[in-house]
C-alpha atoms as a PDB file:
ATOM      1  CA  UNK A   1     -44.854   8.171  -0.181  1.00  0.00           C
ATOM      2  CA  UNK A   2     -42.080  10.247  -2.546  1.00  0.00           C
ATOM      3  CA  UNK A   3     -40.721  11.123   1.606  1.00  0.00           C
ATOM      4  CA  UNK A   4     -40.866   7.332   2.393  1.00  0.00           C
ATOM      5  CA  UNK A   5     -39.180   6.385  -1.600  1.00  0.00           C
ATOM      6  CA  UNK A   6     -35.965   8.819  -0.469  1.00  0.00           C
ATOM      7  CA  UNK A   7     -35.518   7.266   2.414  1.00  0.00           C
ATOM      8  CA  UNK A   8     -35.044   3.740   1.475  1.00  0.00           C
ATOM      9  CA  UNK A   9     -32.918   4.957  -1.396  1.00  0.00           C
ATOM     10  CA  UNK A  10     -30.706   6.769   0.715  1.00  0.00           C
ATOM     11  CA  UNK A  11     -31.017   3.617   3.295  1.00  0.00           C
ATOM     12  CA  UNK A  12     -30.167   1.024   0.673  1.00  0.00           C
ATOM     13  CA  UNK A  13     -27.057   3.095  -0.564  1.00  0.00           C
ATOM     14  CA  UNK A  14     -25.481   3.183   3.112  1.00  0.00           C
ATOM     15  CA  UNK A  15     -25.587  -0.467   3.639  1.00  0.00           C
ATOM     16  CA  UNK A  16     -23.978  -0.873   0.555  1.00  0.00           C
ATOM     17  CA  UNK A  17     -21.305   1.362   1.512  1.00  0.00           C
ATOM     18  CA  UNK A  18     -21.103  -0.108   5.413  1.00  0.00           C
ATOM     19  CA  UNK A  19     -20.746  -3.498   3.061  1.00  0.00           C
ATOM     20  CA  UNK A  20     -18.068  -2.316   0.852  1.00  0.00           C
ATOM     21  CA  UNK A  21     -16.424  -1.348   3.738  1.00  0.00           C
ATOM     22  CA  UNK A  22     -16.723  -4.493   5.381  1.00  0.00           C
ATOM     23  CA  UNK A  23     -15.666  -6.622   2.577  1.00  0.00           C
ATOM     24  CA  UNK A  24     -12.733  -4.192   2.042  1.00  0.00           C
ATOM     25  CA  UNK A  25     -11.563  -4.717   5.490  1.00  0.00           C
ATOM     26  CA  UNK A  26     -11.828  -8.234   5.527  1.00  0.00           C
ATOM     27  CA  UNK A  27     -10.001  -8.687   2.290  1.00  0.00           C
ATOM     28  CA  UNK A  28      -7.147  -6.561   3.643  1.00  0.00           C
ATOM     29  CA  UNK A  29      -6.900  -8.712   6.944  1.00  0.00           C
ATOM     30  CA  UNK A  30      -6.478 -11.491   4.710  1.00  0.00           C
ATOM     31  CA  UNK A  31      -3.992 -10.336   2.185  1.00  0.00           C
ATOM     32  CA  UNK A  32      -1.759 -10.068   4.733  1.00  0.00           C
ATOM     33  CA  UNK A  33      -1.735 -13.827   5.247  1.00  0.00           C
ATOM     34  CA  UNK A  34      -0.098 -14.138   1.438  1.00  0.00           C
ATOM     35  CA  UNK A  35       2.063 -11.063   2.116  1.00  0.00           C
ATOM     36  CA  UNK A  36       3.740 -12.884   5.502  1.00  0.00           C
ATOM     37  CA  UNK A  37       4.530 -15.878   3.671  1.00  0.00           C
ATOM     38  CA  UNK A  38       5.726 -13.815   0.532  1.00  0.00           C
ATOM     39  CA  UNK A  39       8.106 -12.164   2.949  1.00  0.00           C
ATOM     40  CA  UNK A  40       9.442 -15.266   4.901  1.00  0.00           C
ATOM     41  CA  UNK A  41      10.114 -16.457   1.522  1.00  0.00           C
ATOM     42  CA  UNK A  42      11.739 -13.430   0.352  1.00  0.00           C
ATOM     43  CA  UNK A  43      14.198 -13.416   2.952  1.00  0.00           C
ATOM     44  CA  UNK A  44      15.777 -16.672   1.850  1.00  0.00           C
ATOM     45  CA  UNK A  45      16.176 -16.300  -1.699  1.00  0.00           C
ATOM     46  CA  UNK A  46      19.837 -14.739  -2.933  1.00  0.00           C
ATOM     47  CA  UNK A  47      18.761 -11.416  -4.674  1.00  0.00           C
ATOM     48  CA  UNK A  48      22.314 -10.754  -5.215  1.00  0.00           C
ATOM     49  CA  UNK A  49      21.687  -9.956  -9.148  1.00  0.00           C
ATOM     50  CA  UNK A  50      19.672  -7.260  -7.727  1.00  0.00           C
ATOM     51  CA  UNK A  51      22.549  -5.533  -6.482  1.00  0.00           C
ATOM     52  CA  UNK A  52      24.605  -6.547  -9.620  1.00  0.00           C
ATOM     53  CA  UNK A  53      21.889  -5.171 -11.871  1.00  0.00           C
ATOM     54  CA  UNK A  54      20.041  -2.139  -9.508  1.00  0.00           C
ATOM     55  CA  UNK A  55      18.279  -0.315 -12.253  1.00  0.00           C
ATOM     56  CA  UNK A  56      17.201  -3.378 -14.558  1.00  0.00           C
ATOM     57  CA  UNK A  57      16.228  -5.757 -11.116  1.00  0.00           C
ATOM     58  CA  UNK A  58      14.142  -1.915 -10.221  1.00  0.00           C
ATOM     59  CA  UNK A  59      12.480  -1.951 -13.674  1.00  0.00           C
ATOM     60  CA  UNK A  60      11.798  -5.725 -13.845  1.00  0.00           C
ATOM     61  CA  UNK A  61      10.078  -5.601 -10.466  1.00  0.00           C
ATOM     62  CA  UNK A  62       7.875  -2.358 -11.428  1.00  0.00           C
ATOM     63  CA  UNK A  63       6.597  -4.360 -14.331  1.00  0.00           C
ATOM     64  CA  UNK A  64       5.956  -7.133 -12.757  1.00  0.00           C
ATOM     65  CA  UNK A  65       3.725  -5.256  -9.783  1.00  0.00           C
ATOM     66  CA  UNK A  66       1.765  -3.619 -12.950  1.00  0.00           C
ATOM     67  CA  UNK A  67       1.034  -6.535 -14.800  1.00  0.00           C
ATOM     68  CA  UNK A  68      -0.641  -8.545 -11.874  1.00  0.00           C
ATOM     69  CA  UNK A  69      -2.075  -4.940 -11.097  1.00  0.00           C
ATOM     70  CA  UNK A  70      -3.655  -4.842 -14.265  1.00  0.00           C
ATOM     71  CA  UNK A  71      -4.685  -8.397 -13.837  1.00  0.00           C
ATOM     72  CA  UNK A  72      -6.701  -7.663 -10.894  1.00  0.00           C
ATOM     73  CA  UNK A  73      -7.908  -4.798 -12.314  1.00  0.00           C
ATOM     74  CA  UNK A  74      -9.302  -6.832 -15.386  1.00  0.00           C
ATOM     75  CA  UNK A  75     -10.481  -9.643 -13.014  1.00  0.00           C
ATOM     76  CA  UNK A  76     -12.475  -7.229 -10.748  1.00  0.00           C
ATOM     77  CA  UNK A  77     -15.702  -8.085 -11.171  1.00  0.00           C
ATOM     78  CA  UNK A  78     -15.264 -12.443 -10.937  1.00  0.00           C
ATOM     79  CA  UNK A  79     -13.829 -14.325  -7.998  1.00  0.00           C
ATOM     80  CA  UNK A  80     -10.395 -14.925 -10.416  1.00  0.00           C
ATOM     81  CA  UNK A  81     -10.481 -10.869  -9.387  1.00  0.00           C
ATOM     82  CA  UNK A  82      -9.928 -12.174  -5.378  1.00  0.00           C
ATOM     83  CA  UNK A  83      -7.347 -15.444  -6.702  1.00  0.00           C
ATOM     84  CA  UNK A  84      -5.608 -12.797  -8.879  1.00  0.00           C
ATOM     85  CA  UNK A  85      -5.322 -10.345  -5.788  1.00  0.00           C
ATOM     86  CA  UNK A  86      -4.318 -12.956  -2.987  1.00  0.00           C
ATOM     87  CA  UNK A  87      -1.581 -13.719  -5.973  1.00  0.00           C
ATOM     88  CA  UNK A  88      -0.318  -9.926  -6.101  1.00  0.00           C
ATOM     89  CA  UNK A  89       0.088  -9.724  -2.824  1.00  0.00           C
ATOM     90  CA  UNK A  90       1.917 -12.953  -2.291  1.00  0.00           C
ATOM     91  CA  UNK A  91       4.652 -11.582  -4.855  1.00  0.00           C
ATOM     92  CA  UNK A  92       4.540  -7.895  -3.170  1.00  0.00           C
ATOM     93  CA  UNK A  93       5.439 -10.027  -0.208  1.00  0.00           C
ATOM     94  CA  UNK A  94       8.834 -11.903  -2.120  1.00  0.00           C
ATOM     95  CA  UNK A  95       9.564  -8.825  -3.575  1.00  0.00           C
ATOM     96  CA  UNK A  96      10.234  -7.142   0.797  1.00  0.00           C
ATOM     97  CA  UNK A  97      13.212 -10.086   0.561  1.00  0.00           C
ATOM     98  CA  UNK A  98      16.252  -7.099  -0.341  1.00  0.00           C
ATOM     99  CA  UNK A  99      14.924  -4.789   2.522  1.00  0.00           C
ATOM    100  CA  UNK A 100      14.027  -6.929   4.768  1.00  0.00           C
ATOM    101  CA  UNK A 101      17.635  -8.626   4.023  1.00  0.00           C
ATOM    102  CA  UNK A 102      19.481  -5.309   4.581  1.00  0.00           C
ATOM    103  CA  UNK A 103      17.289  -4.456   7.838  1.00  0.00           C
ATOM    104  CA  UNK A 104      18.058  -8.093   9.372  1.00  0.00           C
ATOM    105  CA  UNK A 105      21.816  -7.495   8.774  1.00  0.00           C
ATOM    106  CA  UNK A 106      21.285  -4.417  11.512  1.00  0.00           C
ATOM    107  CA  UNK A 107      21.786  -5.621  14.713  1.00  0.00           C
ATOM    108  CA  UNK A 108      18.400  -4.211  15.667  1.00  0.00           C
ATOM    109  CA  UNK A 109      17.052  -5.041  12.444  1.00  0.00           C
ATOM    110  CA  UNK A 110      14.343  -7.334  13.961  1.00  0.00           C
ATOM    111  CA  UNK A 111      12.733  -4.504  16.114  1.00  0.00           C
ATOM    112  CA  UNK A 112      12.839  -1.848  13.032  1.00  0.00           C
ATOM    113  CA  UNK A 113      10.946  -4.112  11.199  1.00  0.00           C
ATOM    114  CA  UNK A 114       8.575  -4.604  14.062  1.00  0.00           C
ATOM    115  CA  UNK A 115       8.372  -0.287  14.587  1.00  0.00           C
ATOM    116  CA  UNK A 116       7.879  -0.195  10.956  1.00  0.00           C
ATOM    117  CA  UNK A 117       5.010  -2.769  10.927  1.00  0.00           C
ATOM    118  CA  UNK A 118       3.396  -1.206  14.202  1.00  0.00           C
ATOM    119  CA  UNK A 119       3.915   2.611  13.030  1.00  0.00           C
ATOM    120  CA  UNK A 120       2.296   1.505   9.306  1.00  0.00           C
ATOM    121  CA  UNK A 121      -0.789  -0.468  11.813  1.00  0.00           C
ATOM    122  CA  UNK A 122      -1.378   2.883  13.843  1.00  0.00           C
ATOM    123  CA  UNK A 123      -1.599   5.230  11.054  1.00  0.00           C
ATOM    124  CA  UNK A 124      -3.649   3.251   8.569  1.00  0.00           C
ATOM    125  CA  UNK A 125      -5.985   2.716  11.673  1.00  0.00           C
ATOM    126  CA  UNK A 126      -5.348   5.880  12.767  1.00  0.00           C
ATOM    127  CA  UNK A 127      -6.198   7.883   9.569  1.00  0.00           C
ATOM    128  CA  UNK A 128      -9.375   5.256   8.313  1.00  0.00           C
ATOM    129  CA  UNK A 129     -10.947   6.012  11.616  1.00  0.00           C
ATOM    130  CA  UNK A 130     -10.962   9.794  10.956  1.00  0.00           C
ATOM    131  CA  UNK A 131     -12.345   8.842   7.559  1.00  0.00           C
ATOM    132  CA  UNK A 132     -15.249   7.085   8.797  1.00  0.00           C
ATOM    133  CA  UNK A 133     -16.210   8.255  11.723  1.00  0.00           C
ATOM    134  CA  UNK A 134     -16.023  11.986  10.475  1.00  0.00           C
ATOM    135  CA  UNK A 135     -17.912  11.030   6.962  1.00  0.00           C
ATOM    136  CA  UNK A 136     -15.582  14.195   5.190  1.00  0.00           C
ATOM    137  CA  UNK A 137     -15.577  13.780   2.234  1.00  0.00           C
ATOM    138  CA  UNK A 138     -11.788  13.513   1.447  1.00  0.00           C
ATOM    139  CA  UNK A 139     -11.809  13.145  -2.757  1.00  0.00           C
ATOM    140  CA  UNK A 140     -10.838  17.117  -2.802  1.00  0.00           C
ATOM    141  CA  UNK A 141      -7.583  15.507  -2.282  1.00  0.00           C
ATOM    142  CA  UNK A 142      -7.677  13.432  -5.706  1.00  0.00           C
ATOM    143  CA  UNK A 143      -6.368  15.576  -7.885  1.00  0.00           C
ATOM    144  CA  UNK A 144      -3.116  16.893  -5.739  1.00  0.00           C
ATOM    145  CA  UNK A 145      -2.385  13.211  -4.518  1.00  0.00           C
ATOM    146  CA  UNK A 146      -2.171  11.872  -8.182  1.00  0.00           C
ATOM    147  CA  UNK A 147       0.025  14.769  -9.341  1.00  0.00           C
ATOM    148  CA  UNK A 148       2.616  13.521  -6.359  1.00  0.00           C
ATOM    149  CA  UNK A 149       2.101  10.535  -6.684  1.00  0.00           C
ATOM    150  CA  UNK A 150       3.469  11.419 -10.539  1.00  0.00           C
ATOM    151  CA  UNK A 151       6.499  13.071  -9.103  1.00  0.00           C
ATOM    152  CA  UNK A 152       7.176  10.941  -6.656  1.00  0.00           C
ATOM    153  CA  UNK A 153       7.778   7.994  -9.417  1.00  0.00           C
ATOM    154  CA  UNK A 154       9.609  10.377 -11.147  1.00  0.00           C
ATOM    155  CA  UNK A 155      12.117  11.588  -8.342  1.00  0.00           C
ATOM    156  CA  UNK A 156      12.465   7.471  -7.196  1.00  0.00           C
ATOM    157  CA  UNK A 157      13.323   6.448 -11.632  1.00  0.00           C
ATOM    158  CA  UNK A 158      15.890   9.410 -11.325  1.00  0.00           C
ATOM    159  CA  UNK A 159      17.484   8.519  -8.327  1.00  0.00           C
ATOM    160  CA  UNK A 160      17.948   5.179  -9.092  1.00  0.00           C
ATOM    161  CA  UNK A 161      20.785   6.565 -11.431  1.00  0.00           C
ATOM    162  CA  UNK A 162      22.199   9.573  -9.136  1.00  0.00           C
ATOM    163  CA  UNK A 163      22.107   7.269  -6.252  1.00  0.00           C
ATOM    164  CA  UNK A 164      22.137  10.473  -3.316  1.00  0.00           C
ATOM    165  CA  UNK A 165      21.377   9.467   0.100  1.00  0.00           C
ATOM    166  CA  UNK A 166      19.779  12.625   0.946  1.00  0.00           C
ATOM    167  CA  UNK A 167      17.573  12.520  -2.311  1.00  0.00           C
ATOM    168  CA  UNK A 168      16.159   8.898  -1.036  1.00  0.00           C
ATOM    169  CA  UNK A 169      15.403  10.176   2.428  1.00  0.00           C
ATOM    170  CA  UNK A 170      13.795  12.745   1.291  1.00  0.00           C
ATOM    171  CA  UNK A 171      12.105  10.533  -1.101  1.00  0.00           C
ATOM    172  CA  UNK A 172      10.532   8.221   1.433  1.00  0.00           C
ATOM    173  CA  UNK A 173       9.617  11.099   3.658  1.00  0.00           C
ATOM    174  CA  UNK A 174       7.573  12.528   1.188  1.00  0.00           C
ATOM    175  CA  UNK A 175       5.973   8.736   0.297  1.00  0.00           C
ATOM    176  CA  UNK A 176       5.114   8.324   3.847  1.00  0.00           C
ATOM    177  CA  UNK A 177       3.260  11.447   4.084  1.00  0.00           C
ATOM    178  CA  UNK A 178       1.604  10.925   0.695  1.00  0.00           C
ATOM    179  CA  UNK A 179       0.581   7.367   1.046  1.00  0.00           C
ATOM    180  CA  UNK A 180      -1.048   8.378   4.303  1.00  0.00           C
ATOM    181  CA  UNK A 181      -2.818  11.431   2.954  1.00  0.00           C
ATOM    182  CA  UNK A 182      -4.305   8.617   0.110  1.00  0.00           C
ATOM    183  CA  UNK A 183      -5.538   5.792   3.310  1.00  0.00           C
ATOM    184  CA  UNK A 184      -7.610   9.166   3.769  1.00  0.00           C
ATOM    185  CA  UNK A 185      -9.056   9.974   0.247  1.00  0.00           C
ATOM    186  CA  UNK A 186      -9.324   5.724  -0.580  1.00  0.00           C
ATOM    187  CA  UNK A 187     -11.565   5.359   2.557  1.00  0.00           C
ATOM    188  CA  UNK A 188     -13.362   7.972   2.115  1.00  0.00           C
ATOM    189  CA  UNK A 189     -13.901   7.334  -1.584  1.00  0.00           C
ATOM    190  CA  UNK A 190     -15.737   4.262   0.154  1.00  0.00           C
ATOM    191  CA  UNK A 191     -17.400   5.391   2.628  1.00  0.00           C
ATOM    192  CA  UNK A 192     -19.025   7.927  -0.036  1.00  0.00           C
ATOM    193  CA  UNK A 193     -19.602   5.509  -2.368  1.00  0.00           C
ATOM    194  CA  UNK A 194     -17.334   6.572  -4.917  1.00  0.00           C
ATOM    195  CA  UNK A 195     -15.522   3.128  -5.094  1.00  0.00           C
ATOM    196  CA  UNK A 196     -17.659  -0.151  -4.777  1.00  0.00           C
ATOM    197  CA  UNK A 197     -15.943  -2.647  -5.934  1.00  0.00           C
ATOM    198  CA  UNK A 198     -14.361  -4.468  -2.610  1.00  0.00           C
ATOM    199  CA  UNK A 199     -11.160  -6.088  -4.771  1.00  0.00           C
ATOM    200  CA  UNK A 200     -10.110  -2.694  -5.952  1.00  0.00           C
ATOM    201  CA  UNK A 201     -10.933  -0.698  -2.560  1.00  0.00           C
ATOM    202  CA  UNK A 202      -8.415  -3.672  -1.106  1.00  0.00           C
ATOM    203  CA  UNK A 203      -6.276  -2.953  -3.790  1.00  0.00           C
ATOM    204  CA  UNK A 204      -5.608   0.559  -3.181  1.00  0.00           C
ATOM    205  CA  UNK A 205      -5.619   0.209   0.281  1.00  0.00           C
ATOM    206  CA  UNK A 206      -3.005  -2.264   0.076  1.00  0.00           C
ATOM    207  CA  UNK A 207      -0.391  -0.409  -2.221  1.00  0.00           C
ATOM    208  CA  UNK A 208      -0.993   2.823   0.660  1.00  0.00           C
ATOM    209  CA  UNK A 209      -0.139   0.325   3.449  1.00  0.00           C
ATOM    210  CA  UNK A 210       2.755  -1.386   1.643  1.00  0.00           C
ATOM    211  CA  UNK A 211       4.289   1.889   0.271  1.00  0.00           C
ATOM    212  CA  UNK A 212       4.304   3.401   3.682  1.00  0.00           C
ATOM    213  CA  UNK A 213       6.000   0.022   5.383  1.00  0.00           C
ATOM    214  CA  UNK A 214       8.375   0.028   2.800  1.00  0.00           C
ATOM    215  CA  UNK A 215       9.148   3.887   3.359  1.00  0.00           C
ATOM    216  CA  UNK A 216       8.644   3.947   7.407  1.00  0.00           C
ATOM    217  CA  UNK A 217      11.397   1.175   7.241  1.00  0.00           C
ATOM    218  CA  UNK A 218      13.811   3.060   4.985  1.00  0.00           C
ATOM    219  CA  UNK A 219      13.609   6.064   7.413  1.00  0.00           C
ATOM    220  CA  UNK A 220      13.767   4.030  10.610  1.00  0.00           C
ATOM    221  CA  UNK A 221      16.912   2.313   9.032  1.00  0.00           C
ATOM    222  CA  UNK A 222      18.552   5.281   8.056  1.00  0.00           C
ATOM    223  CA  UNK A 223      18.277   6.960  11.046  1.00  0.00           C
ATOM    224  CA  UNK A 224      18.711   4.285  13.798  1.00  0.00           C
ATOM    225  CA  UNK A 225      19.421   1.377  12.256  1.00  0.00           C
ATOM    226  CA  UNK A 226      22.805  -0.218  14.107  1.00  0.00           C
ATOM    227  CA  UNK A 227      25.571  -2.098  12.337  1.00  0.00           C
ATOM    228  CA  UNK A 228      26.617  -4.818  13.872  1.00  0.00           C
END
């Protein structure tokens, strides 16, 4: 009977894993309808201040992300928690306008944004199926991914006043490794129930997938981007 009591426990707490995970996935597919329009948006509107202003337009934009991050955050547990992070993701999607800008100003700007988009695809897919279907437990990784995660904000707020090229490359090389070392410790802090709340499981899983579009496109521009 205690054998058969295990069991069910142990039963119960996979499904609700398998539908965190579900949810999660859904959600994600779906925040990217927001994030598209965002974008398209984002593409028309004159961010010329930003270029005026690059270190005030940098800080105004961080604060904005954290304020609708704490939002959702606070919202979590209602349905306002899903309005709140449809919302985020619609402004993460105006705020792509200045890169995509610069990329569509390369003559192949078009097809960098499509490489970046496909490469970001492949490794979240990638990376969450290793998660998964391995069942390692990945949260070993906690710990050293918030400590560069730390440094990497630190190393992007100084270069924003040093302004080196080499700096930013090596900036966004480090963010695309790091953001796709976290698709690995976020799903798997899922799949071992260690996160079970679906709106902040998308959340997270969002910011790794945006980060390293963002970061794929910087190095993709830098390195064969073409001037028209």
């Amino acid at each position: 009977m205690q054998y058969q009591n295990v069991t069910t426990t142990i039963g119960s707490a996979v499904n609700e894993q398998n539908k965190v995970l579900r949810n999660t996935y859904m959600m994600l597919a779906l925040t990217m309808i927001p994030t598209v329009i965002g974008a398209f948006i984002g593409t028309s509107i004159n961010f010329s201040f930003m270029a005026e202003h690059p270190i005030i337009a940098s800080l105004a934009m961080f604060g904005v992300m954290m304020g609708m991050l704490f939002a959702v955050a606070a919202l979590r547990n209602s349905v306002w928690g899903v309005v709140a992070l449809l919302g985020f993701t619609f402004v993460a999607g105006v705020l792509l306008g200045p890169i995509l800008q610069v990329a569509l100003h390369l003559s192949n700007g078009a097809q960098l944004i499509g490489m970046a988009a496909g490469g970001t695809g492949l490794i979240f897919f990638s990376l969450a199926t290793i998660a998964t279907v391995t069942k390692k437990d990945f949260s070993f990784m906690g710990k050293f991914l918030f400590i560069g995660l730390i440094l990497l904000i630190v190393a992007s707020l100084a270069n924003m006043f040093f302004q080196i090229p080499a700096l930013s490359l090596t900036i966004s090389a480090i963010a695309v490794m790091l953001f796709s070392a976290y698709i690995l410790y976020d799903v798997s802090q899922i799949v071992h129930g260690g996160e079970t709340n679906y709106v902040m499981a998308t959340l997270s899983l969002y910011m790794n997938i945006y980060n390293l579009f963002i970061n794929l496109l910087q190095l993709l521009m830098a390195f064969t981007g073409e001037r028209e």
